[in-house]
N, C-alpha and C. Protein backbone atom coordinates (compact mmCIF):
# COMPACT_ATOMS: atom_id res chain seq x y z
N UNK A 1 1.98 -6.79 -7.04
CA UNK A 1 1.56 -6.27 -5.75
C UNK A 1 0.29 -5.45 -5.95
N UNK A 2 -0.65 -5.49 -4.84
CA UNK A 2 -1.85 -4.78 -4.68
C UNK A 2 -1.44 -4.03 -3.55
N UNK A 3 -2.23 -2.34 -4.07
CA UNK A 3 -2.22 -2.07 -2.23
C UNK A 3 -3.51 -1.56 -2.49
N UNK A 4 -3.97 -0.99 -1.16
CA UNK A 4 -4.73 -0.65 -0.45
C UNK A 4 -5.06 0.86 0.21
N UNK A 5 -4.08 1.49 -0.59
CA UNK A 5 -3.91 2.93 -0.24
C UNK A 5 -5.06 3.88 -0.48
N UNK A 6 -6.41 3.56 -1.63
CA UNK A 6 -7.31 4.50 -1.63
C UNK A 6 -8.21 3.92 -0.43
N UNK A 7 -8.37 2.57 0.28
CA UNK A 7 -9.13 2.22 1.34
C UNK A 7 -8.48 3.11 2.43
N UNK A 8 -7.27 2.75 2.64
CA UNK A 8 -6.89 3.94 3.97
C UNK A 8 -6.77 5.30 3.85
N UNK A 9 -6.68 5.67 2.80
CA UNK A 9 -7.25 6.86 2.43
C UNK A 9 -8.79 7.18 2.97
N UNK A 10 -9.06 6.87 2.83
CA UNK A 10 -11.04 6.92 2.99
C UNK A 10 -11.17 6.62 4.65
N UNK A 11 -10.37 5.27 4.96
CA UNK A 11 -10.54 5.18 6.54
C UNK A 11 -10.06 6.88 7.24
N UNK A 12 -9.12 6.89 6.50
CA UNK A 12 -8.32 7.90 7.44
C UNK A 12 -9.41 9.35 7.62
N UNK A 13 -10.17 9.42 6.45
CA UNK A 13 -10.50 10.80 6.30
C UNK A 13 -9.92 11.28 5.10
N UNK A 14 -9.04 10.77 4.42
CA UNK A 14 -8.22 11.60 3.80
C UNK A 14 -8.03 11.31 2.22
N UNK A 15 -7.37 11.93 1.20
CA UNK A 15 -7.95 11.62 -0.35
C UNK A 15 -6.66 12.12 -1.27
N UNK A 16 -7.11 11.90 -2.07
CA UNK A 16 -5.77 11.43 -3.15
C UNK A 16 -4.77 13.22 -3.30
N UNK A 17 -5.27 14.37 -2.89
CA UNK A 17 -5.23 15.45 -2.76
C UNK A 17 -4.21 15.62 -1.95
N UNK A 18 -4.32 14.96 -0.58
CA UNK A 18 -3.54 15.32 0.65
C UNK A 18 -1.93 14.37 0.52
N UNK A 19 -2.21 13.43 -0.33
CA UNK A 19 -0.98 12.78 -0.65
C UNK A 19 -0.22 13.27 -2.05
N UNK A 20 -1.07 14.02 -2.59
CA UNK A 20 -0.17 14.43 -3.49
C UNK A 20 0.67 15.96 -3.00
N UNK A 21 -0.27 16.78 -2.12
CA UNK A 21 0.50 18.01 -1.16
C UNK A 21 1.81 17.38 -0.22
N UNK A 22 1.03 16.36 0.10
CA UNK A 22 2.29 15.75 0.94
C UNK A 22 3.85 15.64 0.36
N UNK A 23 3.53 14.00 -0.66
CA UNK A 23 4.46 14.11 -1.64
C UNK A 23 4.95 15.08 -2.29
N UNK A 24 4.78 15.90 -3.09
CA UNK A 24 4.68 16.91 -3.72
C UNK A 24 5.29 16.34 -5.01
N UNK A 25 3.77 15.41 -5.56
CA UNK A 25 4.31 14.87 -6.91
C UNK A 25 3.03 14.85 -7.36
N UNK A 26 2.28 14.51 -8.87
CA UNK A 26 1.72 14.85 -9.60
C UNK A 26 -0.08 13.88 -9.10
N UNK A 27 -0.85 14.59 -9.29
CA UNK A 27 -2.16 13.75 -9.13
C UNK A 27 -2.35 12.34 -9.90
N UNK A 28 -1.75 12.36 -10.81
CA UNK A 28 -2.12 11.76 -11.91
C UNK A 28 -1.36 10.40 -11.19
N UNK A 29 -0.35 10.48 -10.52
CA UNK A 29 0.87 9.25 -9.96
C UNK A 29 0.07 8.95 -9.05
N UNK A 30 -0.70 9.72 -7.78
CA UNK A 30 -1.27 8.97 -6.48
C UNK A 30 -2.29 8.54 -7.32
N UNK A 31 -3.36 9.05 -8.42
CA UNK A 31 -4.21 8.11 -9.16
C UNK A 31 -4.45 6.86 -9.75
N UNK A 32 -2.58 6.70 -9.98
CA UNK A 32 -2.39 5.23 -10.85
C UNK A 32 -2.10 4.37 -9.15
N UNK A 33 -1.68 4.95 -8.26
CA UNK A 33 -1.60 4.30 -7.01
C UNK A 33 -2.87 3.55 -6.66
N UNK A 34 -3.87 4.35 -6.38
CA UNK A 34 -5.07 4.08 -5.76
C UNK A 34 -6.03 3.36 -6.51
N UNK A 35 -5.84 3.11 -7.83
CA UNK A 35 -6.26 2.50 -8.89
C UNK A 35 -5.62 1.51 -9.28
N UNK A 36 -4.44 1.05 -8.51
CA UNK A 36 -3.43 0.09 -8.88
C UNK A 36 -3.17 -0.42 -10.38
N UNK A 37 -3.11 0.91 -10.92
CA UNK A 37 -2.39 0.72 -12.35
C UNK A 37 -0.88 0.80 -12.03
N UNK A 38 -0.06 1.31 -11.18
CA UNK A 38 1.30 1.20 -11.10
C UNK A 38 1.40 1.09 -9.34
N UNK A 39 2.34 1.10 -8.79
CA UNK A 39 2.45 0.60 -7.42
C UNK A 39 3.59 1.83 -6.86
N UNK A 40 3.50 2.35 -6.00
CA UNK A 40 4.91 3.06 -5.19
C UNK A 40 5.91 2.56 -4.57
N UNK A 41 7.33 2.93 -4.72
CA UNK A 41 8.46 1.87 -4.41
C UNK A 41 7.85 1.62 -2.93
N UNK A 42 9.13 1.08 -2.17
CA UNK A 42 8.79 0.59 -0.83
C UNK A 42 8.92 2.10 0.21
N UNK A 43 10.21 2.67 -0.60
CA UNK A 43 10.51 3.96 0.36
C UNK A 43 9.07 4.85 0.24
N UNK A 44 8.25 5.08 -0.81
CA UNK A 44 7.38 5.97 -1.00
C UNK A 44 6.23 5.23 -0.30
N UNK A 45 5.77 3.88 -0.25
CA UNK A 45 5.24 2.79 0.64
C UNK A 45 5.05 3.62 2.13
N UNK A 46 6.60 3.69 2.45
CA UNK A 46 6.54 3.97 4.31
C UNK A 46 6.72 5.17 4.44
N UNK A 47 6.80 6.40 3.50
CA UNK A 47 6.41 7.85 3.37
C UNK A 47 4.92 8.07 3.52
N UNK A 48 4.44 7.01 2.95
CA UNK A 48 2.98 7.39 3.01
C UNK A 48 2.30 6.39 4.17
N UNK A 49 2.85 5.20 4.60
CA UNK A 49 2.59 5.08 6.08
C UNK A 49 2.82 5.72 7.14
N UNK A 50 3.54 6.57 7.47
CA UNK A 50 4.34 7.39 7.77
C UNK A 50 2.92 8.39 7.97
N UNK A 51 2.92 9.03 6.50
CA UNK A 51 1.85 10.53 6.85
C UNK A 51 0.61 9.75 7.17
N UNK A 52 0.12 8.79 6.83
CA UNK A 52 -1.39 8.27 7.12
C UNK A 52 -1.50 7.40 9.03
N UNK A 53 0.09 7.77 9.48
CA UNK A 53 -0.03 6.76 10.70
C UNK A 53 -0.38 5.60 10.71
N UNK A 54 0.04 4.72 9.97
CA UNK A 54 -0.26 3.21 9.83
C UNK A 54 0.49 2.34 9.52
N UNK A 55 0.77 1.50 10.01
CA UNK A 55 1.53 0.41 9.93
C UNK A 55 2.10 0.06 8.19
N UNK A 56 2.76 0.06 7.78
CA UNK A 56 3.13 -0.11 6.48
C UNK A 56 2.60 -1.34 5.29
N UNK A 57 2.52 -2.23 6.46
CA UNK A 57 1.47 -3.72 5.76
C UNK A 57 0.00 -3.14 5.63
N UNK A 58 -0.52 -2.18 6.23
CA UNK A 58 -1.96 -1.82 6.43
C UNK A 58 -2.01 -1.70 4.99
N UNK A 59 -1.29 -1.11 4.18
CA UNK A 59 -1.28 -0.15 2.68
C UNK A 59 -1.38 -1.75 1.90
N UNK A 60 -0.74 -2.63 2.30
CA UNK A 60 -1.19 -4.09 1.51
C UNK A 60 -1.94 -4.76 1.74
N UNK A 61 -2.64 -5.33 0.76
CA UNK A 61 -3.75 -6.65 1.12
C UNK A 61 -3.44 -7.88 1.48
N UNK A 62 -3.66 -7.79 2.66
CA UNK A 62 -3.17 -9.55 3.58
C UNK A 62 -2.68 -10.54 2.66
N UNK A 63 -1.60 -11.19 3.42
CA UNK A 63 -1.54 -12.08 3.05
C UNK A 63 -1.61 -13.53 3.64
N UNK A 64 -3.01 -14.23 3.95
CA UNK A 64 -2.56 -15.16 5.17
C UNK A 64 -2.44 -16.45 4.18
N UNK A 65 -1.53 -16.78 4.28
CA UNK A 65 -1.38 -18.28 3.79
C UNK A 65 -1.60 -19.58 4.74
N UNK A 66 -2.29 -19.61 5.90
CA UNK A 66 -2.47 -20.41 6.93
C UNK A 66 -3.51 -21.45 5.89
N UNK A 67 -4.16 -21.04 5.10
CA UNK A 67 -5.16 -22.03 4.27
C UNK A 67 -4.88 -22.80 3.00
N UNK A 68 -3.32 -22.43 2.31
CA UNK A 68 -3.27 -22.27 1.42
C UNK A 68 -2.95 -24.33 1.23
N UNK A 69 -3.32 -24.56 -0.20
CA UNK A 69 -2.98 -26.19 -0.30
C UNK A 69 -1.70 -26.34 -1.06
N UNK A 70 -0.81 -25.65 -0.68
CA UNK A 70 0.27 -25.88 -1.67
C UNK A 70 1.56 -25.43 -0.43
N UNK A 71 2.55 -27.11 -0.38
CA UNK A 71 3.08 -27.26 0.48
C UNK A 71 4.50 -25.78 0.67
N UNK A 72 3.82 -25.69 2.05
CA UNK A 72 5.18 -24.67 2.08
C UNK A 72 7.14 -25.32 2.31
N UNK A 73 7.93 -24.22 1.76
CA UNK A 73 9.02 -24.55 1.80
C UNK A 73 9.16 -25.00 3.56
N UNK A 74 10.37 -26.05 3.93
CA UNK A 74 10.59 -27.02 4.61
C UNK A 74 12.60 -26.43 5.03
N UNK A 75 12.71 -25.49 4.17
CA UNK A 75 13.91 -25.13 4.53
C UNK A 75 15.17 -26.38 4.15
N UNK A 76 16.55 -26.14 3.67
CA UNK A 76 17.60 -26.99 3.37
C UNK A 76 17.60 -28.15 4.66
N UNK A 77 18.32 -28.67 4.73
CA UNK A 77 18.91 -30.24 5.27
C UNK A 77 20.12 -30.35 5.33
């Protein structure tokens, strides 16, 4: 998984500082976030959609598969 959390960070106004006051967990963890050296579970995901007001997919990088050449599943029979 990729996210997108230092871009909405920046949209928002806001910086790796205000999520770690928020959280109240170490700089060094929202760093490996925003740098996507490690990723935040899903609950810490919609904690921080949550404080940034944004939709929870916003924090991920799209996924549109409308182009993709590799047949999608067709479901059982």
């Amino acid at each position: 998984m990729i996210n997108r959390i230092g871009e909405v960070l920046k949209e928002k106004g806001a910086g790796n500082k205000d999520l770690v006051e928020f959280l109240k967990i170490e700089k060094e963890t929202v760093s490996r976030w925003v740098n996507n050296k490690h990723q935040p579970t899903v609950s810490t995901l919609n904690a921080i959609a949550e404080f940034l007001r944004v939709d929870i997919r916003e924090l991920l990088h799209p996924s549109d598969w409308s182009e993709s050449k590799i047949e999608g599943f067709k479901g059982k029979k």
